[in-house]
Protein backbone atom coordinates (compact mmCIF):
# COMPACT_ATOMS: atom_id res chain seq x y z
CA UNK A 1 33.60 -35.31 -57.90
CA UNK A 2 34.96 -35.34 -54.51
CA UNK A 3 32.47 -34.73 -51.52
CA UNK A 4 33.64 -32.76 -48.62
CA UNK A 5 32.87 -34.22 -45.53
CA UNK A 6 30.64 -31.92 -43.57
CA UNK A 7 32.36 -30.70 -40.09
CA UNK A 8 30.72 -31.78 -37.11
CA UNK A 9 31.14 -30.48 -33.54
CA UNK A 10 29.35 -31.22 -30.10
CA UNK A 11 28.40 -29.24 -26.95
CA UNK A 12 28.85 -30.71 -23.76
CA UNK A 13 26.69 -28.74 -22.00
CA UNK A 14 26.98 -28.95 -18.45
CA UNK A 15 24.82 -25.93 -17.00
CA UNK A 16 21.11 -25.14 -17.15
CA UNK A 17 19.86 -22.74 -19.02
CA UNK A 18 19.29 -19.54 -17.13
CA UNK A 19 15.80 -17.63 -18.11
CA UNK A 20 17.58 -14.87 -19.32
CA UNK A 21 19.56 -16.46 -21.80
CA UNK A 22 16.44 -18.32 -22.70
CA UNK A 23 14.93 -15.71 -23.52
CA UNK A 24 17.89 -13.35 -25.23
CA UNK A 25 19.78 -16.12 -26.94
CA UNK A 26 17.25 -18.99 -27.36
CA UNK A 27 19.77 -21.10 -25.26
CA UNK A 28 23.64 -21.11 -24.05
CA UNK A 29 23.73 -23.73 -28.11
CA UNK A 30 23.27 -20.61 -29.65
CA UNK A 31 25.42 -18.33 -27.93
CA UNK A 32 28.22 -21.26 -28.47
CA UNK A 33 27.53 -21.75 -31.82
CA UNK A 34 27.54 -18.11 -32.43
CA UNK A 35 30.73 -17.86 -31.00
CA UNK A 36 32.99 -20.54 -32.14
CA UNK A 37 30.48 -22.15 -35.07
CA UNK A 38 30.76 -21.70 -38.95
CA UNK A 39 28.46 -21.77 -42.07
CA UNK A 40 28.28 -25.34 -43.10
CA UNK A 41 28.93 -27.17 -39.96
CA UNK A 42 26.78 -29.32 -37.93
CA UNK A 43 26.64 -28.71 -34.39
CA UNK A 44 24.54 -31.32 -32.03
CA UNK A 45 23.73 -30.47 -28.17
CA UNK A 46 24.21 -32.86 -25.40
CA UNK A 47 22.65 -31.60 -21.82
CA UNK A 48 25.30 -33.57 -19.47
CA UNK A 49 23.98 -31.91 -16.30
CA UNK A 50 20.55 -34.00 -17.58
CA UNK A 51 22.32 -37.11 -18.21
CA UNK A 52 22.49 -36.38 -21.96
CA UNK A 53 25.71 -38.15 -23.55
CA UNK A 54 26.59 -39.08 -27.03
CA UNK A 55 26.85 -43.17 -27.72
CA UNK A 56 30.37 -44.64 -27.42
CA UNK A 57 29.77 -45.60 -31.24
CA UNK A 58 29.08 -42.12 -31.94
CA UNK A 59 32.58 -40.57 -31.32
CA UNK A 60 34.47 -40.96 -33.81
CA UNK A 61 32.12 -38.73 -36.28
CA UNK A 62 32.76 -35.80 -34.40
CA UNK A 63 35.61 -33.47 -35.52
CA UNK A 64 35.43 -32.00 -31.79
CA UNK A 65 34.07 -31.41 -28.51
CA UNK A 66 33.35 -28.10 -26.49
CA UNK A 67 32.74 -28.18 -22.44
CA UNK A 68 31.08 -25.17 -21.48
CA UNK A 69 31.16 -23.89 -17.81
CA UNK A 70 28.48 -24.74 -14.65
CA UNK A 71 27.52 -23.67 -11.69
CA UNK A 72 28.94 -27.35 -10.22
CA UNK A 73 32.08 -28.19 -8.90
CA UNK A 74 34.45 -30.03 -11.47
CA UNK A 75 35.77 -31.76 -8.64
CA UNK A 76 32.56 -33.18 -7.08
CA UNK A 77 31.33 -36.26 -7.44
CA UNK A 78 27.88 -36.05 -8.66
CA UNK A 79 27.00 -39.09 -11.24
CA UNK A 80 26.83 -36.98 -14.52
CA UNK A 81 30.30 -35.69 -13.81
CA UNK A 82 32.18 -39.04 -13.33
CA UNK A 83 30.79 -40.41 -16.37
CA UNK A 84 32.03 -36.61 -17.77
CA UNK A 85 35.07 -37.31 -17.04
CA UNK A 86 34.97 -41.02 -18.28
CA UNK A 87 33.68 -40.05 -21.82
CA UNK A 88 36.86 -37.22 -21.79
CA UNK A 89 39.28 -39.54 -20.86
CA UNK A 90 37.93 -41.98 -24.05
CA UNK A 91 38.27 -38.48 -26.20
CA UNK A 92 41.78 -37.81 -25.04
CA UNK A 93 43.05 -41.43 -25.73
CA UNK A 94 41.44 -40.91 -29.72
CA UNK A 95 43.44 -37.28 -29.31
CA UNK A 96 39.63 -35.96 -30.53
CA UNK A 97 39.87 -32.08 -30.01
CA UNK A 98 38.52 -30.87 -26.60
CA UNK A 99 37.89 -27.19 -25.57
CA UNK A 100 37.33 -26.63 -21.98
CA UNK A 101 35.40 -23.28 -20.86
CA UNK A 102 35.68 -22.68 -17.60
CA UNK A 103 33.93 -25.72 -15.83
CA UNK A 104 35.04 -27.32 -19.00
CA UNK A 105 38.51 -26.17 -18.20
CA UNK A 106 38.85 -27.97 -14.88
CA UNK A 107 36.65 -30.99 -15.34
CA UNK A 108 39.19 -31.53 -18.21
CA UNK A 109 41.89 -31.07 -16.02
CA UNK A 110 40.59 -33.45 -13.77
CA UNK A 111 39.60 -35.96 -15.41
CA UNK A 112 43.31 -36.26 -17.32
CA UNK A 113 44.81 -36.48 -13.80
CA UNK A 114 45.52 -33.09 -12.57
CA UNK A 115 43.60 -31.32 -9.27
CA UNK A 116 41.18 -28.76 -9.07
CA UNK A 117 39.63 -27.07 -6.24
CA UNK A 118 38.49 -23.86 -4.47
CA UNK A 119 40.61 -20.74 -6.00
CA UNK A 120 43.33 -19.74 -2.76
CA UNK A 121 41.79 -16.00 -3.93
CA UNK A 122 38.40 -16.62 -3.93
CA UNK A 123 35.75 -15.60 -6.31
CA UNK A 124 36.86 -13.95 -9.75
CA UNK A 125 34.24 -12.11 -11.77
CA UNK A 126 34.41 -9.10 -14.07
CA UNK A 127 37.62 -8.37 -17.09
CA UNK A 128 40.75 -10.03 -16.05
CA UNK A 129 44.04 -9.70 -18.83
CA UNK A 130 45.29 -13.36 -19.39
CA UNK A 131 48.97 -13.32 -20.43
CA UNK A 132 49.45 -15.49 -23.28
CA UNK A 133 52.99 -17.64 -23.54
CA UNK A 134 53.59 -18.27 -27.47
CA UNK A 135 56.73 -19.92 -27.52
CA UNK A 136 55.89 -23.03 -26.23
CA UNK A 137 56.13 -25.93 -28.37
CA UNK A 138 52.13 -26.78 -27.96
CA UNK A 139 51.26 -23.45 -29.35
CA UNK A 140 52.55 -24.44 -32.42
CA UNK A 141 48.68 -25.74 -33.75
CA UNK A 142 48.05 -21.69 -33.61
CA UNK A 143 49.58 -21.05 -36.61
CA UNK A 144 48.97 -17.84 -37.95
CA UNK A 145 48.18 -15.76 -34.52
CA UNK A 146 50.91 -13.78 -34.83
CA UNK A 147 48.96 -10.88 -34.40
CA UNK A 148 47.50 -12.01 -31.29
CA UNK A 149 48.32 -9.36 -28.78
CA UNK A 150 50.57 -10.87 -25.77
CA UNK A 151 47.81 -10.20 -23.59
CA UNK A 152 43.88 -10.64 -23.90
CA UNK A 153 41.05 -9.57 -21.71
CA UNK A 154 38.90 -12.11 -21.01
CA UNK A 155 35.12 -12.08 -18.60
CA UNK A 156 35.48 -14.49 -15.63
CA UNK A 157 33.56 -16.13 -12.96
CA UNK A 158 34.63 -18.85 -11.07
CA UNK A 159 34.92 -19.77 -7.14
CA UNK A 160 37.19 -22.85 -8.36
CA UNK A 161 40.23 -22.86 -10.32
CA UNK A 162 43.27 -25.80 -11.46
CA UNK A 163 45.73 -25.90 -9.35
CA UNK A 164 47.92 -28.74 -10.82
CA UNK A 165 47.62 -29.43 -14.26
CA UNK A 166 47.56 -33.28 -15.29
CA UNK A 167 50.99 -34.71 -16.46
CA UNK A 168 52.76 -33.44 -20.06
CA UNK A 169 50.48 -30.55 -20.31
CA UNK A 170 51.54 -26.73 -20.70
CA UNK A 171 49.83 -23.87 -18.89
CA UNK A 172 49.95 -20.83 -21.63
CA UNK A 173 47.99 -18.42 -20.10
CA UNK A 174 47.98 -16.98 -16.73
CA UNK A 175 46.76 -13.77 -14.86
CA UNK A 176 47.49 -11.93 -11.19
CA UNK A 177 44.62 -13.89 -9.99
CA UNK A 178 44.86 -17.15 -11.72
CA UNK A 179 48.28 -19.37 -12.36
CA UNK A 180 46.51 -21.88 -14.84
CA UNK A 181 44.30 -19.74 -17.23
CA UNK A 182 45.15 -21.67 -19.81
CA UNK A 183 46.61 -25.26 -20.60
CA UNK A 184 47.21 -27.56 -23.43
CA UNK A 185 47.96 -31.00 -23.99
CA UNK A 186 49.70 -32.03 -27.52
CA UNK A 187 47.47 -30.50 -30.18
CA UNK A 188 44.05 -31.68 -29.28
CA UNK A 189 43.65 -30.05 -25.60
CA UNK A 190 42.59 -27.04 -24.58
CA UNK A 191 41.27 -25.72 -21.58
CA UNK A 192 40.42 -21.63 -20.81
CA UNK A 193 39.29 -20.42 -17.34
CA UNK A 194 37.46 -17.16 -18.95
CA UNK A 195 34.80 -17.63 -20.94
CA UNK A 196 35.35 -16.62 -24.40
CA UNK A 197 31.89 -16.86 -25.58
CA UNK A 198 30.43 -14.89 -23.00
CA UNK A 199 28.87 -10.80 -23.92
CA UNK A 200 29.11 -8.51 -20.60
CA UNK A 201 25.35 -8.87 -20.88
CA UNK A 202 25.05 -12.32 -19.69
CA UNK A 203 28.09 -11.78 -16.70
CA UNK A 204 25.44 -8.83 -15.73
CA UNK A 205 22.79 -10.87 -15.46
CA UNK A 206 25.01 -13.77 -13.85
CA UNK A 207 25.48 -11.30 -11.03
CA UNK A 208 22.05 -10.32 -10.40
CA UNK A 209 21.60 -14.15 -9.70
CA UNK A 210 24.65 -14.89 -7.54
CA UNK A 211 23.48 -11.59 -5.63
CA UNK A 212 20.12 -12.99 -5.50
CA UNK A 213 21.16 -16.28 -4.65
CA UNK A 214 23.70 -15.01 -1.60
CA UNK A 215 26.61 -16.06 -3.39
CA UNK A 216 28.61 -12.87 -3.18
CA UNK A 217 27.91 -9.76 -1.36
CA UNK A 218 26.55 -6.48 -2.67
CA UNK A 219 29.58 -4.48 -2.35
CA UNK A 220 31.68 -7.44 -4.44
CA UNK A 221 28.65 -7.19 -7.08
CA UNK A 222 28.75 -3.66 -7.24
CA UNK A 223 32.60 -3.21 -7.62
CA UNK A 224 31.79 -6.29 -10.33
CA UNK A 225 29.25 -4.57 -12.29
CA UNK A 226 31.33 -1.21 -11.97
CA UNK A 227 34.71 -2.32 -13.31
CA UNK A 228 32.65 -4.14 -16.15
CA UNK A 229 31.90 -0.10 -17.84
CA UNK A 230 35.17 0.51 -18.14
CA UNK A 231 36.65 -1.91 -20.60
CA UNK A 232 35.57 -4.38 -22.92
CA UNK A 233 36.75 -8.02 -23.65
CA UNK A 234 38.85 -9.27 -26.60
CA UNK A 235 36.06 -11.46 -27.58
CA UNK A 236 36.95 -11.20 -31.34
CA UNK A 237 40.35 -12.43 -30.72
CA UNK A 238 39.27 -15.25 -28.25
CA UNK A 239 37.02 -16.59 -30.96
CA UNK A 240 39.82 -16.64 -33.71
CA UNK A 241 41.86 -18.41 -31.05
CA UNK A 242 39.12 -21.79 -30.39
CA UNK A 243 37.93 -21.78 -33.69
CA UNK A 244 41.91 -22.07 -34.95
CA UNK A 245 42.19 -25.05 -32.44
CA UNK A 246 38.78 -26.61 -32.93
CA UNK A 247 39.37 -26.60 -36.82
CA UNK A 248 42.79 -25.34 -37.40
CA UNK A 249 42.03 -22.50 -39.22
């Protein structure tokens, strides 16, 4: 009798866990496991921000790797991050599957040789609707998303944003605010600006920090938290979309 080999996935986690979460979710694991995680799999955590990285040896037993988003800048040059974008550029060369959220999106950019910096527009937080390009050859691993909508809303917040991507990859996704919302490379890259995993409870609570923290300005946070009532993200469809390219189906 046969065995089925049991799926096994990593988070690259490369943000603190706020106290909120903490205390709502148990954890940013749980809210990505929740999100893009299945009965049956095994999913194993790895704090980058505290140095935390899975053994060279180790790679190869993972069926693939999520980056979630931080509150660094993908293109700085703290220690943690270079060896980020080291152990990405190993994953890319075994064409492992990467998904890039947000921070995740433009270290991965990065690191594969494209350039990521301040957004020209500055700070984008609240619903934005990504336009999604299907006919693009690298779409082709989302077989079956046919009934994907054209266009998705999707919570942001970012400050930074890719502005080139790296060399032979396809952006197929972009909004009025952002050009690269979303890129591929061959079948086992992807990288979203939005965060697909995220509830509008948790962007709430994000913007009582930055507001606390004199990141943005009360009037921004306000029109932020206002905008937020009036529409809800596609999180359902978001989902179906990483856990299609994570596991291709």
């Amino acid at each position: 009798m046969k065995v089925e080999k049991q799926a096994r996935y990593a988070l690259l986690l490369a943000a603190r866990d706020s106290e909120y979460v903490k205390n709502v979710y148990g954890g940013y694991f749980n809210v990505f496991v929740a999100a893009f995680g299945a009965e049956g799999e095994r999913w194993d955590l790895y704090r980058v921000v505290e140095g935390e990285f899975p053994e060279m040896s180790e790679l190869e037993n993972y069926d693939g790797f999520v980056i979630s988003g931080s509150p660094y800048d993908a293109y700085g040059n703290d220690h943690w991050i270079i060896k980020l974008c080291f152990l990405l550029q190993s994953l890319d060369a075994m064409e492992k599957k990467i998904l890039g959220i947000c921070f995740g999106h433009q270290v991965l950019c990065r690191a594969l040789g494209g350039k990521v910096g301040k957004a020209y527009t500055g700070w984008d937080i609240g619903l934005r609707k990504v336009k999604i390009v299907k006919d693009l050859s690298p779409f082709s691993f989302f077989d079956g998303l046919d009934e994907i909508p054209p266009a998705l809303s999707i919570i942001e917040c970012h400050q930074d944003e890719v502005l080139e991507v790296p060399l032979g990859a396809e952006v197929i996704g972009y909004s009025n605010k952002t050009g690269v919302e979303m890129f591929t490379i061959g079948g086992h890259i992807l990288g979203i600006q939005g965060h697909p995993e995220y509830s509008k409870d948790i962007l709430y609570n994000l913007i009582d920090r930055l507001l606390n923290n004199n990141c943005i300005e009360k009037g921004f946070a306000e029109n932020a938290r206002s905008a937020l009532q009036l529409a809800e993200p596609d999180r359902k469809n978001w989902e179906k979309i990483c856990k299609i390219f994570l596991k291709g189906r």
